[in-house]
Every structure is written in C-alpha cells, then in structure tokens.
Protein backbone atom coordinates (compact mmCIF):
# COMPACT_ATOMS: atom_id res chain seq x y z
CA UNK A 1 113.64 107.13 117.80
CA UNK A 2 109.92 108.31 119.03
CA UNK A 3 107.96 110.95 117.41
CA UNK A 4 105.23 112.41 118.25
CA UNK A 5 102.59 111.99 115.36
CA UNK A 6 102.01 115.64 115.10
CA UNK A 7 105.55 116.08 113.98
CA UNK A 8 104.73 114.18 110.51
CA UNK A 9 101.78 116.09 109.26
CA UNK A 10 102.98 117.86 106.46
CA UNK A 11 104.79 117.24 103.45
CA UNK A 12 107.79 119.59 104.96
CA UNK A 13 107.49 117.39 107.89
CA UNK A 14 107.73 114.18 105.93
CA UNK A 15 110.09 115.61 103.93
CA UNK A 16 112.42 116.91 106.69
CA UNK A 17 112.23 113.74 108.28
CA UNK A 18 113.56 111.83 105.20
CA UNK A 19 116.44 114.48 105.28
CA UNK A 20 117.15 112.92 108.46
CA UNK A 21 116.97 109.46 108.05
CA UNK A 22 118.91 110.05 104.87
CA UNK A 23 122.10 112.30 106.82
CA UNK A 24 121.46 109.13 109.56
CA UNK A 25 122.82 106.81 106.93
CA UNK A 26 125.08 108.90 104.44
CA UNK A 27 126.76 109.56 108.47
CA UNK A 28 127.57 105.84 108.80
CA UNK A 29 124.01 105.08 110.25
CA UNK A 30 123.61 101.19 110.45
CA UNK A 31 119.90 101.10 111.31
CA UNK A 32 117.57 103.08 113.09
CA UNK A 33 113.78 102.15 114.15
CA UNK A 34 110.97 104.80 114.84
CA UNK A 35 107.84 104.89 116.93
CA UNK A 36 105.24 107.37 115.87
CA UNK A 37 102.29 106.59 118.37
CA UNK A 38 100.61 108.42 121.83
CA UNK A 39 100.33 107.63 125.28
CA UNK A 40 96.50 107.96 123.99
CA UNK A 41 96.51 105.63 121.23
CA UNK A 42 98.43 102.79 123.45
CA UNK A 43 96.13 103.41 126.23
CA UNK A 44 92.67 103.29 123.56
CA UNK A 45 94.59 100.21 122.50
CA UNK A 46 94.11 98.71 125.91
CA UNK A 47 90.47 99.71 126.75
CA UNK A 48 89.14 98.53 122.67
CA UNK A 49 92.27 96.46 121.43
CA UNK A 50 89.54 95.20 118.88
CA UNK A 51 89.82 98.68 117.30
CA UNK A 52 93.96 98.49 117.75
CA UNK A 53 95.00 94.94 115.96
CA UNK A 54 97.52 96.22 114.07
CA UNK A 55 99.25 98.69 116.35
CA UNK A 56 103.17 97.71 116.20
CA UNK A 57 105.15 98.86 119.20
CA UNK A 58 108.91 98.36 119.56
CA UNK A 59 109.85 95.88 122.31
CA UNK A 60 113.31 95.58 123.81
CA UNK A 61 114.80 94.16 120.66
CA UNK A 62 111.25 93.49 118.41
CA UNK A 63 108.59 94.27 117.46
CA UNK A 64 105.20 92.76 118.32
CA UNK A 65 101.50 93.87 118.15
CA UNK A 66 100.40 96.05 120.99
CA UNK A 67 97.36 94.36 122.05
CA UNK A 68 99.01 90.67 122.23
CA UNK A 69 101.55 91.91 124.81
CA UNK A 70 101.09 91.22 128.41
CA UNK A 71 99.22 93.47 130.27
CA UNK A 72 102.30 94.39 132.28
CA UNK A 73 104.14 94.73 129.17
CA UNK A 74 101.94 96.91 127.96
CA UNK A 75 101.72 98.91 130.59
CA UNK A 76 105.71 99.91 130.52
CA UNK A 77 105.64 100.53 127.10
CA UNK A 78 103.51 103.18 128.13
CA UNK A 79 105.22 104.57 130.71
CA UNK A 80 108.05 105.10 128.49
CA UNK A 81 105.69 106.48 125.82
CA UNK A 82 105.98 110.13 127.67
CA UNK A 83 104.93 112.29 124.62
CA UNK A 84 101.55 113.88 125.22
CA UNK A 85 99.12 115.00 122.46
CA UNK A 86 98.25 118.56 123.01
C-alpha cells in the first residue's frame, strides 16, 4: 500500500491508519507492506543519494535501499511512485 506522506501528519491520521492496519488483520489480513515516500524524495534521492542512504523502497518482492538500486531500477520505481506533493 502507498501513501502519500501528507496523509500521516496528525495523530488522527496515525491513528486512523492503525485502525486500518488493525481491521486489515482482525479481517484475515496475512501481511501488508506500506510505502510512505514522493516522486520528490526518490528523485532528490537520485541527484544527492549522499543525503538519501537510508531511503527503503519496496522492490518486486524486497526491500532494498533506494540509492544502491540500478539506475534503471530506480527510475521505474519512480514511475510507479505517481503521488505528487502539492
């Protein structure tokens, strides 16, 4: 699941999003795995990846740090990353 960062800003956000997460599993949920970045941060990450070591993106099946990937890799992730910060 992919949210845009602006979505978790408050503690009603936060807290409706544990609602979720918590219905997710109580509903038979078996595992679930977020994203929470921007088109902007992944494309920063590219231009200064000094300034991004720790950015975690989810990969077909893992989960790696951003600025390790393959420049082509990186460069679907983010045109799959189609939220927009406005």
């Amino acid at each position: 699941m992919a949210f845009h960062p602006s979505a978790l800003r408050t503690e009603a956000d936060l807290e409706k999003f544990v609602d979720l997460v918590l219905s997710y599993f109580r509903l038979g949920g078996m595992q679930v795995q977020f994203n929470c970045v921007t088109r902007e941060t992944l494309q920063d990450a590219q231009r200064q990846p000094e300034q991004h070591r720790n950015l975690l993106v989810r990969v077909a099946g893992y989960t790696d740090r951003f600025v390790i990937l393959p420049k082509d890799l990186q460069d679907e992730i983010i045109s799959r990353t189609l939220m927009e910060t406005t």
